[in-house]
Protein backbone atom coordinates (compact mmCIF):
# COMPACT_ATOMS: atom_id res chain seq x y z
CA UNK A 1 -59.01 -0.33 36.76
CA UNK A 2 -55.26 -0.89 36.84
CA UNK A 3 -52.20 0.59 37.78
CA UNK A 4 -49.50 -0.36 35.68
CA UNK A 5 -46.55 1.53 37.40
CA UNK A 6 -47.24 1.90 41.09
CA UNK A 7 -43.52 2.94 41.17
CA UNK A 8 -44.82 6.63 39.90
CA UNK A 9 -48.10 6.70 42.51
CA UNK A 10 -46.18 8.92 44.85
CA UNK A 11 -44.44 11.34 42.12
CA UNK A 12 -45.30 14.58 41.19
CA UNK A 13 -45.49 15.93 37.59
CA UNK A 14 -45.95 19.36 35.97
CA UNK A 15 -49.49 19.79 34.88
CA UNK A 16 -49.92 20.81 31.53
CA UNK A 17 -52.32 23.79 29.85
CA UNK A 18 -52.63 25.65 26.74
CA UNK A 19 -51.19 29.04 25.69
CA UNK A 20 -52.39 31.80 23.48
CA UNK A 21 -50.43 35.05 22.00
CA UNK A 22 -50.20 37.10 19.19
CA UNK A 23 -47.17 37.57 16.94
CA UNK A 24 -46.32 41.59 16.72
CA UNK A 25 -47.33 41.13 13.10
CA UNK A 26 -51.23 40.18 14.57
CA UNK A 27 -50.51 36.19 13.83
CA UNK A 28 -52.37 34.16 16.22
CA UNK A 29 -50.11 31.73 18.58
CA UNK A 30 -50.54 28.66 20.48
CA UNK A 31 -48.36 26.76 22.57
CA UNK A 32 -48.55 24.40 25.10
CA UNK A 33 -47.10 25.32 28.84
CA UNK A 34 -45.90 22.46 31.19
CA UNK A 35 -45.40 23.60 34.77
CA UNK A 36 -42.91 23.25 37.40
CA UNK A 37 -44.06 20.22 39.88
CA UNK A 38 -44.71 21.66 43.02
CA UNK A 39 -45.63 24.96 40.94
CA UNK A 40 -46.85 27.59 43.65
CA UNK A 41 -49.51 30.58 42.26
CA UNK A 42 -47.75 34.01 42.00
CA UNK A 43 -44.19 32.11 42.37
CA UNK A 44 -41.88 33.05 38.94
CA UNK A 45 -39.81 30.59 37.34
CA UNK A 46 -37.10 29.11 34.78
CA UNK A 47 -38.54 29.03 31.64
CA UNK A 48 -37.13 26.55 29.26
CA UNK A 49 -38.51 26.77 25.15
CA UNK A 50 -38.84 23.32 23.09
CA UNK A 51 -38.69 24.58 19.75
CA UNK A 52 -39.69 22.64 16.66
CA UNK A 53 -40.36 24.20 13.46
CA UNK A 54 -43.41 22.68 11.49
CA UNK A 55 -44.60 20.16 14.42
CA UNK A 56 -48.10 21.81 16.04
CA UNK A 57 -47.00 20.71 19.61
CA UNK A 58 -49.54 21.97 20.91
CA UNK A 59 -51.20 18.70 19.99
CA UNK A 60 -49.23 16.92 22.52
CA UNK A 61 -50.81 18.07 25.69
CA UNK A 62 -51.89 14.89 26.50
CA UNK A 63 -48.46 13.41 25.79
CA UNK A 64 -46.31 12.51 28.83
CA UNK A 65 -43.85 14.72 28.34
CA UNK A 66 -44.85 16.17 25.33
CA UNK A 67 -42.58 14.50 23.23
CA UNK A 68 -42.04 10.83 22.50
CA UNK A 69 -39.06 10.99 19.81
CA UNK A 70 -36.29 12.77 21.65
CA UNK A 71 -36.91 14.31 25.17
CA UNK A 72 -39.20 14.07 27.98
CA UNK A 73 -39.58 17.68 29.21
CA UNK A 74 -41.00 16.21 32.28
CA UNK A 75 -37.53 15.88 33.63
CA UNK A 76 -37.13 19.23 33.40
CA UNK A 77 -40.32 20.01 35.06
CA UNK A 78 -39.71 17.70 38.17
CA UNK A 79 -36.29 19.89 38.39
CA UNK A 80 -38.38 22.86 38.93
CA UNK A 81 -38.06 24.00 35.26
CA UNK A 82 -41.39 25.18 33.74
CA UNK A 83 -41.61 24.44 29.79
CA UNK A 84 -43.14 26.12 27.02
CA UNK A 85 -44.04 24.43 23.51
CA UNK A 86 -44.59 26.71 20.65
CA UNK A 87 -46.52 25.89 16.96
CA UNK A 88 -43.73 27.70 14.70
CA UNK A 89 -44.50 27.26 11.91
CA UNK A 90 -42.57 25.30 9.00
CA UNK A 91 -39.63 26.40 7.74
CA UNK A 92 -40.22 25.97 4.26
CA UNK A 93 -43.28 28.72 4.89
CA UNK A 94 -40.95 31.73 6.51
CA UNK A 95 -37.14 32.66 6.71
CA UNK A 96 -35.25 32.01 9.41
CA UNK A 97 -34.77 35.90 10.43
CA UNK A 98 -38.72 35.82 10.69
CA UNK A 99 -39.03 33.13 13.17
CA UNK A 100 -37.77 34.33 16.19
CA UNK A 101 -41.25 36.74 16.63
CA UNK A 102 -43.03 33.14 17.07
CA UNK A 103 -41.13 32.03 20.14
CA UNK A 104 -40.19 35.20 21.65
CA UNK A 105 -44.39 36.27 21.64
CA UNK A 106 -45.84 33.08 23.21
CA UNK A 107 -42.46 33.68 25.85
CA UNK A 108 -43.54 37.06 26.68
CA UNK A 109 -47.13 35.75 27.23
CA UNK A 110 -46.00 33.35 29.96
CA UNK A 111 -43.85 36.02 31.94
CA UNK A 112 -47.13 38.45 31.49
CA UNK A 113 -48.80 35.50 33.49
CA UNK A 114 -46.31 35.62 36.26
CA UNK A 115 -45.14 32.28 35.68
CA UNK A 116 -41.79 32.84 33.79
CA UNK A 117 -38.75 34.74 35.18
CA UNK A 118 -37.52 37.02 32.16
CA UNK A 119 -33.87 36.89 33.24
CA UNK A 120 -34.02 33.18 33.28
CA UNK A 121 -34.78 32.04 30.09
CA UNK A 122 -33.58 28.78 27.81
CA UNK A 123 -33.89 27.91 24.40
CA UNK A 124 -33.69 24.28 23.23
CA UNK A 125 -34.72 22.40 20.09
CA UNK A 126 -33.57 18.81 17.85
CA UNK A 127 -33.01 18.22 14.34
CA UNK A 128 -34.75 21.63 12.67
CA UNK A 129 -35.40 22.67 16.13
CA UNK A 130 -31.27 22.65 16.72
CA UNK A 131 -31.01 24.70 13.98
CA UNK A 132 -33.68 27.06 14.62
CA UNK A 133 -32.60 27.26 18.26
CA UNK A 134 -28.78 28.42 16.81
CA UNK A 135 -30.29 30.60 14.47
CA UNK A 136 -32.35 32.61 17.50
CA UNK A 137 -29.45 32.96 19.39
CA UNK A 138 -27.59 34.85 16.90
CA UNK A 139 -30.74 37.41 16.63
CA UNK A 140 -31.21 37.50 20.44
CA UNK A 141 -29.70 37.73 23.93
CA UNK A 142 -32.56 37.19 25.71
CA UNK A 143 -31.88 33.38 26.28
CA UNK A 144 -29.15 32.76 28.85
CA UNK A 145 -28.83 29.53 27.64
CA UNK A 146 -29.51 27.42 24.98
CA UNK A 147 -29.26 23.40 23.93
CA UNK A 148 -28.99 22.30 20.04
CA UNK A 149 -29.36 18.53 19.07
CA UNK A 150 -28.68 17.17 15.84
CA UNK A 151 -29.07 20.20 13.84
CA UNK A 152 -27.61 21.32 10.89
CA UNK A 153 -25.76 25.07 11.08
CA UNK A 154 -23.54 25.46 7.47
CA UNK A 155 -26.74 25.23 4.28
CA UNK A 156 -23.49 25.68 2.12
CA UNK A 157 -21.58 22.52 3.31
CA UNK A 158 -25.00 20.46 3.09
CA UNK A 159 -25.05 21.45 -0.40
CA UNK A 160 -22.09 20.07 -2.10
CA UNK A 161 -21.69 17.19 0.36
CA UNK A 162 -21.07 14.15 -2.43
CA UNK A 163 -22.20 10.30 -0.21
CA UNK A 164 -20.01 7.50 -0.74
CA UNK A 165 -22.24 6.48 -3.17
CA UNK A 166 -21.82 9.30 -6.07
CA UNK A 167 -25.08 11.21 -4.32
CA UNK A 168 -25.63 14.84 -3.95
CA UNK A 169 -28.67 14.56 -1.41
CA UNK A 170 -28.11 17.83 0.15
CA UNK A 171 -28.95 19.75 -3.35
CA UNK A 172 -32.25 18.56 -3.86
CA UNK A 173 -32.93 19.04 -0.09
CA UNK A 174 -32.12 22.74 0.29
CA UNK A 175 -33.58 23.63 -3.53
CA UNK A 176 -37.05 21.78 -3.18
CA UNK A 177 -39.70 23.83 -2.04
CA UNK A 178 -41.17 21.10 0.29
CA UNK A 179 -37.89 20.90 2.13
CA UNK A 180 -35.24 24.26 3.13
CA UNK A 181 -36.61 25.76 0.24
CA UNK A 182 -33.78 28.30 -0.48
CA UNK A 183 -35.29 28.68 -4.22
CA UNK A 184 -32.17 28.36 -6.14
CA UNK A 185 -28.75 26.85 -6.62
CA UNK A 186 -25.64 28.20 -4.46
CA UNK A 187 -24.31 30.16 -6.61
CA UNK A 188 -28.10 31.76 -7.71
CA UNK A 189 -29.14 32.71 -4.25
CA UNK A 190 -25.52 33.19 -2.61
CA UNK A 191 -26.54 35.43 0.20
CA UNK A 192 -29.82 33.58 1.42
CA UNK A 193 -27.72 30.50 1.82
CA UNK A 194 -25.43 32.87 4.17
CA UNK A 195 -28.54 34.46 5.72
CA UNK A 196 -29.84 31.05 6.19
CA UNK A 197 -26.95 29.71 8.23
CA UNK A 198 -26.18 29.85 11.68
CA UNK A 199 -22.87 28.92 11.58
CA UNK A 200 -21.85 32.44 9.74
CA UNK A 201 -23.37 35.08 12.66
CA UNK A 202 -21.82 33.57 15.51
CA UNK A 203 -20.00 36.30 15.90
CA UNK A 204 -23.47 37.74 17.54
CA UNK A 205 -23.51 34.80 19.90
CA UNK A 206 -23.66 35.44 23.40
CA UNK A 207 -25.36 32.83 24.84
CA UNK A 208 -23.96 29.43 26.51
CA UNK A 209 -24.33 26.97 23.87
CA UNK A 210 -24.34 23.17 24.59
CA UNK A 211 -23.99 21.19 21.59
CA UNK A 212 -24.94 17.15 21.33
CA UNK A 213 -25.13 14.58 18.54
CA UNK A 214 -24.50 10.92 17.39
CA UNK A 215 -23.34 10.02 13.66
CA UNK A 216 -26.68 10.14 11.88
CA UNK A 217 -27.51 11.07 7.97
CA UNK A 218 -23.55 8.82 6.94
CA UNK A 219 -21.57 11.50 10.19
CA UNK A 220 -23.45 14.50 8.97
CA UNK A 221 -24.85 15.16 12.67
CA UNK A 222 -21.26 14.99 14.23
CA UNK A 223 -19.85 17.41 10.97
CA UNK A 224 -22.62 19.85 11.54
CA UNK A 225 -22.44 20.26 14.90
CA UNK A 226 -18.72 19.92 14.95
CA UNK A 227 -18.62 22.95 13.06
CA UNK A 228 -20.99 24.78 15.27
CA UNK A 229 -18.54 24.30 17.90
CA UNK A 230 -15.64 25.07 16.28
CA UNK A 231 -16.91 28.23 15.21
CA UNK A 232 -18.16 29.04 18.54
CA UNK A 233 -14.87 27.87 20.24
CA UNK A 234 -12.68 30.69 17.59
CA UNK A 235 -14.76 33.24 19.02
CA UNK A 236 -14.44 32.57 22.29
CA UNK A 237 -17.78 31.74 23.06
CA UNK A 238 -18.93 29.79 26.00
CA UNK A 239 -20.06 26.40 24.17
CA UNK A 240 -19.61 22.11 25.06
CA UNK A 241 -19.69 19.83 22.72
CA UNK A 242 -20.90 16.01 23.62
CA UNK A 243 -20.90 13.72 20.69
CA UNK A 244 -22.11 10.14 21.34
CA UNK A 245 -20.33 7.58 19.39
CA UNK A 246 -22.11 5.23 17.52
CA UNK A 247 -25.73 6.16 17.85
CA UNK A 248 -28.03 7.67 14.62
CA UNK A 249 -30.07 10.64 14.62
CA UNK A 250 -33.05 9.53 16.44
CA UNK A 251 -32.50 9.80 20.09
CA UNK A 252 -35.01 7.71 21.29
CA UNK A 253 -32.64 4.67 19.57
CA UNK A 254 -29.83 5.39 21.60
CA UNK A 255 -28.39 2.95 24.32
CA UNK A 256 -29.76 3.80 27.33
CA UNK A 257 -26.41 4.97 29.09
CA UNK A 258 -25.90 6.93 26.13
CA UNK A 259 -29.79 8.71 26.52
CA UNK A 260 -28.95 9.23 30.48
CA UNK A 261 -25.59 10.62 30.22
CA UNK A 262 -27.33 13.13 27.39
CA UNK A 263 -30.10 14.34 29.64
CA UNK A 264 -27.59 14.73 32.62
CA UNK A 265 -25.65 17.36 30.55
CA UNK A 266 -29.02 19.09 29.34
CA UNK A 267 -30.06 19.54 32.65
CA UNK A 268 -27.26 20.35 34.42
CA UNK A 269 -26.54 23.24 31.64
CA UNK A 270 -29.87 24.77 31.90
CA UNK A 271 -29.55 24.48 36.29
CA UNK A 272 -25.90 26.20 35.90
CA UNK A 273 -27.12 29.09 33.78
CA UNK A 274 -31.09 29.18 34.78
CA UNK A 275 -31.29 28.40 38.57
């Protein structure tokens, strides 16, 4: 009846279908799989993972992009990038050493189908999905490389951060069960906070790591991710760190130069370690 943006008549975007698998434990998966545009039958591919613990993306097939808040995956797809969504489910519900079986199940489904290529493989996530995305690369080489946005990496460091205004907000976070769920103070459950954070098995670490953020939750972003590269830098690790000055948590808020010059770097680091 209309055609709002004749601009994008003559584009091509990655067409987008559904994905089943099966945890090794006998869990059912499903994910949503965007392909490459241009994507030619029998052809294998880059396979970049959008990771985001609790969110059932596969609801957002019929989302441009999949994802309104932070990223449109499209961009990747028009690069010749195919991308896979996965339901993980909620971190509050399973520890972090138990997650990786979700992604790395529905990713062996899609090189089974011939689509993915399983020595080019990327792992990306924001927010909980930055986190979860450091903590699978300290389980796992299988990703040769790997973005994390705005996540948080130290538990321990989030716990007895005190605000400006006399406010322990990371406490109540980690302990409640509807949140990180650790089920006790620091000193109670020592070790899970340890087993819980990424930033204490980079040592393990062998995938590229790009690292971005703005200042959101009073600077915590920047701290948390500052630390993630730091750590990674000590050990010699191959890692960049962009930090946009300014801008909150939500990326979709940023200034636009600021959102271009951020997708630039994401998809240049997945074409110099994927293509």
């Amino acid at each position: 009846m209309s055609d709002l943006n004749p601009h994008l008549r003559d584009l091509q975007f990655g067409d987008a279908r559904f994905v089943e698998a099966q945890t090794e434990k006998g869990e059912r998966l499903r994910g949503i799989l965007m392909l490459p545009a241009n994507y030619e039958e029998g052809k294998q591919y880059s396979l970049v993972t959008w990771v985001d613990p609790g969110s059932q993306l596969s609801m957002h097939i019929h989302t441009f992009g999949f994802d309104k808040f932070v990223m449109n995956l499209q961009l990747l797809a028009a690069r010749g990038f195919a991308v896979l969504g996965v339901d993980v489910p909620s971190r509050v519900s399973k520890p972090l050493k138990e997650l990786p079986d979700y992604v790395l199940s529905a990713v062996d489904k899609v090189i089974e189908m011939g689509i993915a290529d399983a020595d080019r493989l990327g792992i990306t996530g924001y927010g909980y999905g930055g986190y979860f995305t450091a903590g699978l690369v300290t389980q796992t080489n299988r990703f040769k490389a790997a973005v994390c946005g705005g996540g948080f990496y130290n538990l321990t460091r989030i716990y007895g951060n005190l605000t400006k205004l006399g406010r322990s907000l990371g406490i109540k976070w980690i302990e409640d069960k509807n949140r990180m769920d650790i089920g006790g103070s620091l000193w109670e459950k020592r070790q899970r906070y340890i087993d819980s954070s990424p930033l204490f098995h980079l040592d393990k670490v062998e995938t590229p790591v790009l690292i971005y953020c703005g200042e959101g939750f009073n600077g915590d972003d920047y701290t948390q991710s500052g630390e993630l590269f730091s750590g990674l830098r000590r050990l010699e690790k191959e890692a960049t760190f962009a930090w946009y000055r300014g801008e909150g948590h939500l990326v979709r808020y940023w200034r636009p130069e600021h959102r271009a010059d951020c997708w630039e770097r994401i998809i240049g680091w997945f074409e110099k370690h994927l293509l």
